[in-house]
C-alpha atoms as a PDB file:
ATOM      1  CA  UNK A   1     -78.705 118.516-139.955  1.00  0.00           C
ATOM      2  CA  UNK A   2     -75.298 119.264-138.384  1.00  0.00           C
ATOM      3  CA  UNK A   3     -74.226 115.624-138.255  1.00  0.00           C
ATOM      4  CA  UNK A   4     -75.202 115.419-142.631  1.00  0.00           C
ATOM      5  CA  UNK A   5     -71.648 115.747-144.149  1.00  0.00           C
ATOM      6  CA  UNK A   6     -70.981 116.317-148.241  1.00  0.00           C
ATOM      7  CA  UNK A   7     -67.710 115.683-150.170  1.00  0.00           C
ATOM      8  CA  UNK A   8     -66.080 114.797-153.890  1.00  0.00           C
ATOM      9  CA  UNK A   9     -65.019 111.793-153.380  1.00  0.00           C
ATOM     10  CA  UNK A  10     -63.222 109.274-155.870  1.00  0.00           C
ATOM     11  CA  UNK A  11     -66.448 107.839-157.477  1.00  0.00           C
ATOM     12  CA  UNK A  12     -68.695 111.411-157.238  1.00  0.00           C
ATOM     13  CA  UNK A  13     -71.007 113.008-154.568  1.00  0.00           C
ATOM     14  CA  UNK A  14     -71.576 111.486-151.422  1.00  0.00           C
ATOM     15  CA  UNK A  15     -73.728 113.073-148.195  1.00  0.00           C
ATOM     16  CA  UNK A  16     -73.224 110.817-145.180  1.00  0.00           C
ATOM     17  CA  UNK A  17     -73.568 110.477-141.398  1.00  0.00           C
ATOM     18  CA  UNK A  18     -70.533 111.521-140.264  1.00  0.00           C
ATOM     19  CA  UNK A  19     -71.710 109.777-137.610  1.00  0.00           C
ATOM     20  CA  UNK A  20     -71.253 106.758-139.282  1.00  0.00           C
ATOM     21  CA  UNK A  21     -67.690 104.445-137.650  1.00  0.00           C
ATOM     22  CA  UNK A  22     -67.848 102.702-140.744  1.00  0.00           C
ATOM     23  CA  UNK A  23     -68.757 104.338-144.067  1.00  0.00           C
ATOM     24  CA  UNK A  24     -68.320 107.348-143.447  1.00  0.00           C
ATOM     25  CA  UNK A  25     -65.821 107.605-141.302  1.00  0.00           C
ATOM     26  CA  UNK A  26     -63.959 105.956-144.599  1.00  0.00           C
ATOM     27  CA  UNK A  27     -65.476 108.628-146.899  1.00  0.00           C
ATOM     28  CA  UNK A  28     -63.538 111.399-144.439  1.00  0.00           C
ATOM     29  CA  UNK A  29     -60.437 109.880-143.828  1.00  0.00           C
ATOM     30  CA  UNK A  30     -59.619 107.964-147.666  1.00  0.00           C
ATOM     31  CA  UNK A  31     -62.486 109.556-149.621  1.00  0.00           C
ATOM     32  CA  UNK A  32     -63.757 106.069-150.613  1.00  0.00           C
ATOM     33  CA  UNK A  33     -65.582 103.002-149.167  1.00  0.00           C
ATOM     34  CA  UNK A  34     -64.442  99.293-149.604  1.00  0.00           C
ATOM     35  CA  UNK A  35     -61.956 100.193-152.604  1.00  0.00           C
ATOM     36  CA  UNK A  36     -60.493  97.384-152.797  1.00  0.00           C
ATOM     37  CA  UNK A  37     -63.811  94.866-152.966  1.00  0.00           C
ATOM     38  CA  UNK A  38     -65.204  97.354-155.517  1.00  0.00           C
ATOM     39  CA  UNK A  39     -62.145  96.593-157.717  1.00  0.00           C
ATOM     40  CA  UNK A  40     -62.387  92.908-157.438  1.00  0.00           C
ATOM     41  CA  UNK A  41     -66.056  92.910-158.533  1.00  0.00           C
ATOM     42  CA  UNK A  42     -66.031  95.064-160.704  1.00  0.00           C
ATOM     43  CA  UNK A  43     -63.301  92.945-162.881  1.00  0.00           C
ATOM     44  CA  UNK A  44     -67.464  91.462-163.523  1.00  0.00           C
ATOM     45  CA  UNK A  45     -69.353  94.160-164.724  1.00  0.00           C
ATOM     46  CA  UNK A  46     -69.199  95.494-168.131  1.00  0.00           C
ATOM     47  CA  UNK A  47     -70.866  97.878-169.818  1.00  0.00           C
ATOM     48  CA  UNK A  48     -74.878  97.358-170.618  1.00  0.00           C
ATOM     49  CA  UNK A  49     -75.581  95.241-167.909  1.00  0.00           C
ATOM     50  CA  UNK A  50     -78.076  95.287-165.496  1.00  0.00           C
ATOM     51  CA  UNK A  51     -77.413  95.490-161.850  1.00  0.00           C
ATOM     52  CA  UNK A  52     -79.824  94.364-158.817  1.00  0.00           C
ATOM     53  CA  UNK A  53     -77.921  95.988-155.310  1.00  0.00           C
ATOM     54  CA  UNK A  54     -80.092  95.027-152.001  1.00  0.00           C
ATOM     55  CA  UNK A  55     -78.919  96.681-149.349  1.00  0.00           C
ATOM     56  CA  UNK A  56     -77.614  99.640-151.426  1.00  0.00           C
ATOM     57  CA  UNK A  57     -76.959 102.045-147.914  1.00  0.00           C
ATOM     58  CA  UNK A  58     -75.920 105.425-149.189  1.00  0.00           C
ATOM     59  CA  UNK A  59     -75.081 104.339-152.845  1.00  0.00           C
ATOM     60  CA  UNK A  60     -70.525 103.791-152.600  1.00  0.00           C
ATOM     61  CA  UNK A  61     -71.234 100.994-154.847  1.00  0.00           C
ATOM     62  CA  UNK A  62     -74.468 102.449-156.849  1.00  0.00           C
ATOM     63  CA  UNK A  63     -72.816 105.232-158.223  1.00  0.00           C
ATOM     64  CA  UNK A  64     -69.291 103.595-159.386  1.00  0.00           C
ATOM     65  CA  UNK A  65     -71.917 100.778-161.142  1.00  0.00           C
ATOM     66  CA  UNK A  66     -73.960 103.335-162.630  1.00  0.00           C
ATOM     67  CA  UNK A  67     -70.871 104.710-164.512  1.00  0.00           C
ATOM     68  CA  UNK A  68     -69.437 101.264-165.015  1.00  0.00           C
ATOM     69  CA  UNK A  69     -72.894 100.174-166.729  1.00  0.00           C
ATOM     70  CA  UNK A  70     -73.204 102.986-168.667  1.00  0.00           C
ATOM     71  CA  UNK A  71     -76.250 104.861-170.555  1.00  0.00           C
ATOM     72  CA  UNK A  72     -76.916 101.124-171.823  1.00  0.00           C
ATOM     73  CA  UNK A  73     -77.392  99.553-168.371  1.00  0.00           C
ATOM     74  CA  UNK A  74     -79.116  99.762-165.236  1.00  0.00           C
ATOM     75  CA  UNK A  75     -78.740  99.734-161.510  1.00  0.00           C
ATOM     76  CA  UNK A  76     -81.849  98.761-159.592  1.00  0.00           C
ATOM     77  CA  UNK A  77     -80.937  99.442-155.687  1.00  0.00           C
ATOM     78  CA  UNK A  78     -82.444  98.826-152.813  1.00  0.00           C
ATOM     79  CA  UNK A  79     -82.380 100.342-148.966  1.00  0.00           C
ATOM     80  CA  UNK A  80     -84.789  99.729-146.402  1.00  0.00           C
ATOM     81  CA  UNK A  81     -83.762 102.165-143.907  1.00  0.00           C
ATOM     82  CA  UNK A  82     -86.004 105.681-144.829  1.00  0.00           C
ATOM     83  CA  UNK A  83     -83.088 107.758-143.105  1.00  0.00           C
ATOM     84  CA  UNK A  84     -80.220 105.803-145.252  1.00  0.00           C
ATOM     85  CA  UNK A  85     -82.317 105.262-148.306  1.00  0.00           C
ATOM     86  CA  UNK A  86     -83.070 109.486-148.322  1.00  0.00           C
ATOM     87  CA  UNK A  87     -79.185 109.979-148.220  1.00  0.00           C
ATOM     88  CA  UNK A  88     -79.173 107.453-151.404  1.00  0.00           C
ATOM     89  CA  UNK A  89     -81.772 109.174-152.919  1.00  0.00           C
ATOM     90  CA  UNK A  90     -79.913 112.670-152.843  1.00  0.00           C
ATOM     91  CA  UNK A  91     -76.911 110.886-153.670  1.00  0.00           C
ATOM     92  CA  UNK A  92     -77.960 109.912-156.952  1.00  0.00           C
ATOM     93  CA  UNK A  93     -79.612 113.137-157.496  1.00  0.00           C
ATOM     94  CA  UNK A  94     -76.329 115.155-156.853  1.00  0.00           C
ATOM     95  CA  UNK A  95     -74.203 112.829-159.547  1.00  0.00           C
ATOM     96  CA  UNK A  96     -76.730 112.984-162.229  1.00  0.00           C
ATOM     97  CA  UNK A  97     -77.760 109.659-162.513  1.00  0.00           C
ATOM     98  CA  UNK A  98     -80.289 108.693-165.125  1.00  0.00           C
ATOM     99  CA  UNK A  99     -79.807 104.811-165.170  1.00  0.00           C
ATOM    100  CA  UNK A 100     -80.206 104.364-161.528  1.00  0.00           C
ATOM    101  CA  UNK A 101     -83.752 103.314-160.083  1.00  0.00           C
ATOM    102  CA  UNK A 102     -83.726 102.624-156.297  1.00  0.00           C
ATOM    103  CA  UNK A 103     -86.737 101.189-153.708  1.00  0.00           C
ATOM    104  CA  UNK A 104     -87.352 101.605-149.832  1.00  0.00           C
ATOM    105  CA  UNK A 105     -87.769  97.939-149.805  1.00  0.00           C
ATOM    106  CA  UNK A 106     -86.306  95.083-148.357  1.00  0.00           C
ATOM    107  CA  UNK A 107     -85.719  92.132-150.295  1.00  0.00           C
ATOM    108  CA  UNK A 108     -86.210  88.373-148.701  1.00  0.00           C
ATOM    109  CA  UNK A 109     -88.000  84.513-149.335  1.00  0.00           C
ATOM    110  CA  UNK A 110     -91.451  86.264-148.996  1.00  0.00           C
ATOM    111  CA  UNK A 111     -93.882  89.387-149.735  1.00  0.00           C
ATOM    112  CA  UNK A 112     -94.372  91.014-146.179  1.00  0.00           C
ATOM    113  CA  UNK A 113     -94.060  93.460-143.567  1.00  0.00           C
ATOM    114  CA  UNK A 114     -91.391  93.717-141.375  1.00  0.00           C
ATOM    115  CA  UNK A 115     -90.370  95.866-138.430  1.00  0.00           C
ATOM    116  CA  UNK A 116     -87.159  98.074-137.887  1.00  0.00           C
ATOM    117  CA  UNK A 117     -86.643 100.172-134.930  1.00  0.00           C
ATOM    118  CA  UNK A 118     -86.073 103.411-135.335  1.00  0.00           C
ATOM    119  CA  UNK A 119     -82.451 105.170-134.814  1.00  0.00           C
ATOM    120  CA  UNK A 120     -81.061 107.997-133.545  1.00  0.00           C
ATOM    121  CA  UNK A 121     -78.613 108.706-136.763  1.00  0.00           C
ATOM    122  CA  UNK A 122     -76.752 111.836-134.838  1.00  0.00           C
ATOM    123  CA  UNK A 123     -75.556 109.334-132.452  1.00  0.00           C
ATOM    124  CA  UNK A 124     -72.194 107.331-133.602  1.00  0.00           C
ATOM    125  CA  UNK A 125     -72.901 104.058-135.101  1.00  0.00           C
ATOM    126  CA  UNK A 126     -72.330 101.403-137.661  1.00  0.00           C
ATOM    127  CA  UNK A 127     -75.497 102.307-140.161  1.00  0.00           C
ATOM    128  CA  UNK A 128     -74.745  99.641-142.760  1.00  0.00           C
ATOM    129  CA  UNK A 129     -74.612  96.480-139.902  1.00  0.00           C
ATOM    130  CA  UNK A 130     -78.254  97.435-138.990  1.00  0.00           C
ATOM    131  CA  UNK A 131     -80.273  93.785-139.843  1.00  0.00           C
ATOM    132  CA  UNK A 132     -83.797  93.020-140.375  1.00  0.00           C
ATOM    133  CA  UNK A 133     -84.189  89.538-138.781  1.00  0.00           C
ATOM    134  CA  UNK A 134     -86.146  89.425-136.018  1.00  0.00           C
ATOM    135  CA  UNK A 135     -83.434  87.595-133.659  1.00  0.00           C
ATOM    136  CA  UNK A 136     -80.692  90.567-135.164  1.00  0.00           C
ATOM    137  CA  UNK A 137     -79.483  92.542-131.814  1.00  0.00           C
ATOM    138  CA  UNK A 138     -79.001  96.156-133.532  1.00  0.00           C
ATOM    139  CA  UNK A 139     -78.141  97.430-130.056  1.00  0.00           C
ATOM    140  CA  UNK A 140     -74.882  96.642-131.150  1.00  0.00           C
ATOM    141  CA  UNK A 141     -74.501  99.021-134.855  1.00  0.00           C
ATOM    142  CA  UNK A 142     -76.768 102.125-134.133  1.00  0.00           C
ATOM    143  CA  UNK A 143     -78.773 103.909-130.638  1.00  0.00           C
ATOM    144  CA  UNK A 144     -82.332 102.639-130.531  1.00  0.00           C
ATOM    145  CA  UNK A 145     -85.145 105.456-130.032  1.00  0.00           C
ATOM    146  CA  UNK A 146     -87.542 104.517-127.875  1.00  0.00           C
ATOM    147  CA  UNK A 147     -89.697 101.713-128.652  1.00  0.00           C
ATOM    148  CA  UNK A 148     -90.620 102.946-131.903  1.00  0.00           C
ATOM    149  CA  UNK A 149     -90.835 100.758-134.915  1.00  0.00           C
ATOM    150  CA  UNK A 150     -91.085 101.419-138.926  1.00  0.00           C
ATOM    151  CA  UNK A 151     -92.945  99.312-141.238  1.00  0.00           C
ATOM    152  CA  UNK A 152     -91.302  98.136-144.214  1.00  0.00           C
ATOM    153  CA  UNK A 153     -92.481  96.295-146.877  1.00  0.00           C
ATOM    154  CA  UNK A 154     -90.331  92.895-148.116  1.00  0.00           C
ATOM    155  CA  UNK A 155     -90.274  91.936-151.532  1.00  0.00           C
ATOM    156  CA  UNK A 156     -88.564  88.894-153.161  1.00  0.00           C
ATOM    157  CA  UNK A 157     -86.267  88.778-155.998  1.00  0.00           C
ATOM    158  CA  UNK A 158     -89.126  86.577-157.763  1.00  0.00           C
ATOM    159  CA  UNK A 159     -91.207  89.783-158.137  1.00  0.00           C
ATOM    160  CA  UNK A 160     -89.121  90.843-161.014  1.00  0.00           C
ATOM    161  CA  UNK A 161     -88.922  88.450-163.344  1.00  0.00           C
ATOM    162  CA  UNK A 162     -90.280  90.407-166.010  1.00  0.00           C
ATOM    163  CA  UNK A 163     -86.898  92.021-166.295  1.00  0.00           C
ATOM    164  CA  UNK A 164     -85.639  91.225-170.229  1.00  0.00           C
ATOM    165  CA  UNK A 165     -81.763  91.089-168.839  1.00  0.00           C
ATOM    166  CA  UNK A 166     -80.300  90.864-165.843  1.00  0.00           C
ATOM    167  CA  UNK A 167     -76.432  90.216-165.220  1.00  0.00           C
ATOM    168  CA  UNK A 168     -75.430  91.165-161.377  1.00  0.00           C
ATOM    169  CA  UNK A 169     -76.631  90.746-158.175  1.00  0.00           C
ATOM    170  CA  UNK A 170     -75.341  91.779-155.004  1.00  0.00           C
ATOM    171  CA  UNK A 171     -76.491  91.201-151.777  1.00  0.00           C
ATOM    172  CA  UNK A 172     -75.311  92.684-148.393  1.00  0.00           C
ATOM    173  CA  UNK A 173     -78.140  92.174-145.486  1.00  0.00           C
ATOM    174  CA  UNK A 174     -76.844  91.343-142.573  1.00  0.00           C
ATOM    175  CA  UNK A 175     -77.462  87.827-142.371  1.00  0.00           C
ATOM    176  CA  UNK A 176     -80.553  87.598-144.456  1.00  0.00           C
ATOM    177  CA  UNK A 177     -78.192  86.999-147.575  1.00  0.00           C
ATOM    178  CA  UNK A 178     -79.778  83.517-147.993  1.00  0.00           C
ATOM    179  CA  UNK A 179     -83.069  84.633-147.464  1.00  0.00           C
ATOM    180  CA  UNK A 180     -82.911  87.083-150.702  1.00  0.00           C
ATOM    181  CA  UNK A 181     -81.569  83.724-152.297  1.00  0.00           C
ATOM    182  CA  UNK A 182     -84.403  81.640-151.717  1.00  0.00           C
ATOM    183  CA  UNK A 183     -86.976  83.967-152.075  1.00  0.00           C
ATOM    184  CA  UNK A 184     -85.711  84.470-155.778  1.00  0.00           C
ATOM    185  CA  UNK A 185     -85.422  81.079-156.997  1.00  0.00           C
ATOM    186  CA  UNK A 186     -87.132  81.660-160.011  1.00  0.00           C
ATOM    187  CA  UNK A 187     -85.551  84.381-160.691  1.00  0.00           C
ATOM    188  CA  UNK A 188     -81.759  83.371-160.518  1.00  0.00           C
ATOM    189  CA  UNK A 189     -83.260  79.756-162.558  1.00  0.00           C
ATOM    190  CA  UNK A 190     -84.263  82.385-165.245  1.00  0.00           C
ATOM    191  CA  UNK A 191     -81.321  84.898-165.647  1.00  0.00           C
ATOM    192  CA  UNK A 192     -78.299  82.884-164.517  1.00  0.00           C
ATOM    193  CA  UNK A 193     -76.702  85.819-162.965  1.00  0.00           C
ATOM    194  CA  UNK A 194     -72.984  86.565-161.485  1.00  0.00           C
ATOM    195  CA  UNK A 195     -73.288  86.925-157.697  1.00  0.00           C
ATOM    196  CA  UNK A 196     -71.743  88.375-155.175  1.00  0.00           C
ATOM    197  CA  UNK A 197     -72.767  87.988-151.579  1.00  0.00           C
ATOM    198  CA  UNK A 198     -71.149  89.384-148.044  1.00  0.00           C
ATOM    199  CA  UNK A 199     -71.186  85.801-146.654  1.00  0.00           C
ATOM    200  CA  UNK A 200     -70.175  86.450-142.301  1.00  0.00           C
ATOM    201  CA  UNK A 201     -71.748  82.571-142.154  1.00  0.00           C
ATOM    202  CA  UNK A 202     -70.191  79.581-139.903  1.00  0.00           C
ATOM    203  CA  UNK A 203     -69.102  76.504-141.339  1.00  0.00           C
ATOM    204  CA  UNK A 204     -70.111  74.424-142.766  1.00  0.00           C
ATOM    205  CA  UNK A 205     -71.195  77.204-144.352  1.00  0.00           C
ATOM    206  CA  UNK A 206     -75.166  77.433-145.580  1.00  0.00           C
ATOM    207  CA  UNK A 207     -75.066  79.907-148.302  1.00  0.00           C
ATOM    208  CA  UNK A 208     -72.321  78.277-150.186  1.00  0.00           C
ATOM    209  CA  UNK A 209     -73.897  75.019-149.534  1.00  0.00           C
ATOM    210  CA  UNK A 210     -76.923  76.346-151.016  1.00  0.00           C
ATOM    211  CA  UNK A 211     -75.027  78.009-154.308  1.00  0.00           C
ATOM    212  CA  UNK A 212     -73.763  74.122-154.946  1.00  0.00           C
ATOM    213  CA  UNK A 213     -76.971  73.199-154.997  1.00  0.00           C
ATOM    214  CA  UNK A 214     -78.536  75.242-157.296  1.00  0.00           C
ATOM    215  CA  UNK A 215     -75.296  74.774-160.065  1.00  0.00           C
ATOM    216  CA  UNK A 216     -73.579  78.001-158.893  1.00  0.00           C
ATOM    217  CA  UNK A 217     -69.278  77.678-158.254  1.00  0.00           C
ATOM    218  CA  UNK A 218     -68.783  79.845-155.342  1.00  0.00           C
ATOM    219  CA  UNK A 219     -65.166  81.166-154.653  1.00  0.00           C
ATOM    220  CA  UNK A 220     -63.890  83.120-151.544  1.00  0.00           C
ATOM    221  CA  UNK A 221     -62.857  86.689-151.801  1.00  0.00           C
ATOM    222  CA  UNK A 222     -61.825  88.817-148.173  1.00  0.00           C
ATOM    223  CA  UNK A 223     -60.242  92.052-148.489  1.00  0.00           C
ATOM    224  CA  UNK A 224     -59.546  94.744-146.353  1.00  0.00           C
ATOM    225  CA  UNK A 225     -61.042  97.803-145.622  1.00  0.00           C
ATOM    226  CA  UNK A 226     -58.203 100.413-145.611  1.00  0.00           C
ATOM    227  CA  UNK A 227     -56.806 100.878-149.000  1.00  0.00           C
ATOM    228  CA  UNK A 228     -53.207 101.792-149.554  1.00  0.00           C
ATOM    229  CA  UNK A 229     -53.520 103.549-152.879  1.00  0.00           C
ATOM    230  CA  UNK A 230     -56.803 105.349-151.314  1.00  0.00           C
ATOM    231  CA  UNK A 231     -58.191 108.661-152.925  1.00  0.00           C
ATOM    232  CA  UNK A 232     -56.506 110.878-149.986  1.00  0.00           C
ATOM    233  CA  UNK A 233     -53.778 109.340-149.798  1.00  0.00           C
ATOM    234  CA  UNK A 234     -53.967 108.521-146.092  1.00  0.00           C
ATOM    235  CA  UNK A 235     -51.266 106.330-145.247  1.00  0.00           C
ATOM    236  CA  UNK A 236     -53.066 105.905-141.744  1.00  0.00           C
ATOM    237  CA  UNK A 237     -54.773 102.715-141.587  1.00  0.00           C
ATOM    238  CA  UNK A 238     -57.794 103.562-138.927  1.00  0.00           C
ATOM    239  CA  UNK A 239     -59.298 100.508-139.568  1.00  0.00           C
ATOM    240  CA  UNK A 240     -56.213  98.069-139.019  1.00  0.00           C
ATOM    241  CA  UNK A 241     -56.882  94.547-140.340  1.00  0.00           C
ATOM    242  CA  UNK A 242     -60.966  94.762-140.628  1.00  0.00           C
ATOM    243  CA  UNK A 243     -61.928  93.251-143.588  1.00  0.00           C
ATOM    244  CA  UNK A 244     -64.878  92.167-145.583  1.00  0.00           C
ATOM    245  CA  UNK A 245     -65.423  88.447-146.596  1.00  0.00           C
ATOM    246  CA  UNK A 246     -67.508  87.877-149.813  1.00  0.00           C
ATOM    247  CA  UNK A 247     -68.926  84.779-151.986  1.00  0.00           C
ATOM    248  CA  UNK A 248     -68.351  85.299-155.681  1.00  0.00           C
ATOM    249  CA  UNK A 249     -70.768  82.725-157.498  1.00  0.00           C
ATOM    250  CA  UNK A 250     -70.385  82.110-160.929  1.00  0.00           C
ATOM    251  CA  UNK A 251     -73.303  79.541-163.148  1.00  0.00           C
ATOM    252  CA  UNK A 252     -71.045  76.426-163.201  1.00  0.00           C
ATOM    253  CA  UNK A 253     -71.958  76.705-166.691  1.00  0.00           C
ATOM    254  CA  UNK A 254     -70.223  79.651-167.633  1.00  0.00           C
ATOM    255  CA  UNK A 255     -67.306  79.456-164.716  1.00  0.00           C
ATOM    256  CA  UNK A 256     -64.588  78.555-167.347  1.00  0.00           C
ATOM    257  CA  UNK A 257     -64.884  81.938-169.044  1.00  0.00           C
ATOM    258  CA  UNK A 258     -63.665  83.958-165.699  1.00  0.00           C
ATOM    259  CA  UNK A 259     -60.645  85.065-164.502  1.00  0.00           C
ATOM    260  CA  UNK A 260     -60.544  83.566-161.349  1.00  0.00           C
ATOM    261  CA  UNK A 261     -57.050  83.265-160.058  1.00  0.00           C
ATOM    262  CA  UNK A 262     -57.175  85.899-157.011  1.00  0.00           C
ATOM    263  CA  UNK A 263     -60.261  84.344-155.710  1.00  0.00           C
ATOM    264  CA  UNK A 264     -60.415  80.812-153.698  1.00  0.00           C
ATOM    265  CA  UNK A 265     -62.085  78.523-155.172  1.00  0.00           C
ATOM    266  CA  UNK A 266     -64.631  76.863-152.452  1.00  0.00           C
ATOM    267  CA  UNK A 267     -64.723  73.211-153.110  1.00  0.00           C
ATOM    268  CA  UNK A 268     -67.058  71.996-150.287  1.00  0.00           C
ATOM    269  CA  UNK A 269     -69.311  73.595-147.691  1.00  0.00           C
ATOM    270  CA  UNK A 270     -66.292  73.673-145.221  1.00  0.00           C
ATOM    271  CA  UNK A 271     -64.141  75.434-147.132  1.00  0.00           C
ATOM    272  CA  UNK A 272     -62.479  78.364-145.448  1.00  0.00           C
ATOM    273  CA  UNK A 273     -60.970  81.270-147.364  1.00  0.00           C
ATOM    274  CA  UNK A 274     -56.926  81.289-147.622  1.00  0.00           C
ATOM    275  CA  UNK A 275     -56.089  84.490-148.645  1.00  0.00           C
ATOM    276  CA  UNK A 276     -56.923  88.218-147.944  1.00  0.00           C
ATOM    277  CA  UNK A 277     -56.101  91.531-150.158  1.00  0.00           C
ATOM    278  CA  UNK A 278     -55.027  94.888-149.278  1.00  0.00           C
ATOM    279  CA  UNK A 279     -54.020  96.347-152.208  1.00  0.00           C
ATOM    280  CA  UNK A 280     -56.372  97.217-155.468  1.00  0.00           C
ATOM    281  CA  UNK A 281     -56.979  95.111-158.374  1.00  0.00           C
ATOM    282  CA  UNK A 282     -56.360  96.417-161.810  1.00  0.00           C
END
């Protein structure tokens, strides 16, 4: 496929869309994807932990937490789009990967079927802000063909509790973020994990709301897309102030024991973040 692009990039192997505005349109220009969040969460993962990623997309976070996990840990990923998840796939076939297990799934508060339309992927488009809730206009991130649509089977985070460990979870699906939270109740009860969560929510906002409730201390962390120190060395910033805005949540129980003086600290629902980063964390 003409519009299926390959390169070395800073973390390993990536084929793309280079149809893609977002990702990969960051993997040309700076040879990297969200640098700068990477950095910050990645100040929580240590070797010979176990990592759940739903909404993996091509793997720019899957591979860099495969080799931060090591031989001792694991990286369970997830991708519902067939097209996207197939790029993942090769992906972690290209870099070797052994400790890397990934699903065509999508993960949310119930065991069904859902419905995604399918896309033309030669077409330019945001691949990554494609959503799976049934009022989620992806018009807007990718060109709908015809009226097509692909089954694909929803699991919750509840289905794995027969895990021994588990230490990380992140979650980035396009609204459904507290969705995957709910549907794994059990599950976080059980393991107690670090979070992090893309959290695009109004105030007062509902998923930190629900992260108070369930004994979690969630702190703000936005940073931007374009990365000074980038792999390239691009000094031109295509993607001007766009940034990401995450929840880090930490078990109340266990909060004291983290470095957290970049993030803001999110003291009621209301809370709005105060600060934004554009430079890596070391």
């Amino acid at each position: 496929m003409s519009y299926i692009r390959k390169i070395n990039s800073r973390h390993g192997i990536f084929n793309f869309c280079n149809s893609d505005l977002l990702i990969g349109r960051s993997l040309i220009e700076y040879g990297e994807f969200s640098e700068i969040e990477f950095s910050a969460m990645n100040k929580f993962i240590k070797d010979g932990d176990i990592i759940l990623e739903i909404g993996a997309n091509i793997g720019c976070f899957t591979i860099p937490y495969s080799k931060k996990v090591g031989s001792n840990g694991k990286v369970y990923a997830f991708e519902p789009q067939k097209f996207i998840f197939n790029l993942l796939k090769k992906n972690i076939e290209c870099n070797e990967l052994k400790n890397v297990q990934i699903f065509n799934n999508a993960i949310g508060n119930t065991n069904a079927i859902l419905e995604l339309n399918d896309f033309d992927y030669s077409q330019p488009g945001n691949f990554g802000g494609i959503g799976l809730k049934e009022d989620y206009d992806n018009s807007y991130c990718a060109k709908i063909k015809g009226i097509k649509k692909n089954k694909i089977k929803a699991l919750t985070l509840d289905n794995f509790l027969n895990l021994k460990k588990f230490n990380f979870l992140k979650i980035d699906v396009e609204l459904m973020e507290l969705d995957v939270l709910k549907g794994g109740s059990d599950f976080i009860k059980k393991f107690r994990p670090i979070m992090w969560l893309e959290n695009q929510n109004d105030f007062p906002n509902v998923i930190n709301d629900f992260l108070f409730s369930i004994e979690y201390q969630p702190f703000w962390m936005e940073t931007w897309l374009y990365n000074h120190n980038n792999y390239f060395s691009n000094t031109s910033n295509f993607f001007g102030r766009t940034s990401t805005l995450n929840t880090l949540a930490i078990p109340k129980e266990i909060s004291k024991n983290y470095k957290t003086i970049f993030f803001d600290k999110v003291l009621t629902p209301d809370c709005r973040p105060k600060k934004s980063y554009v430079r890596t964390f070391s």
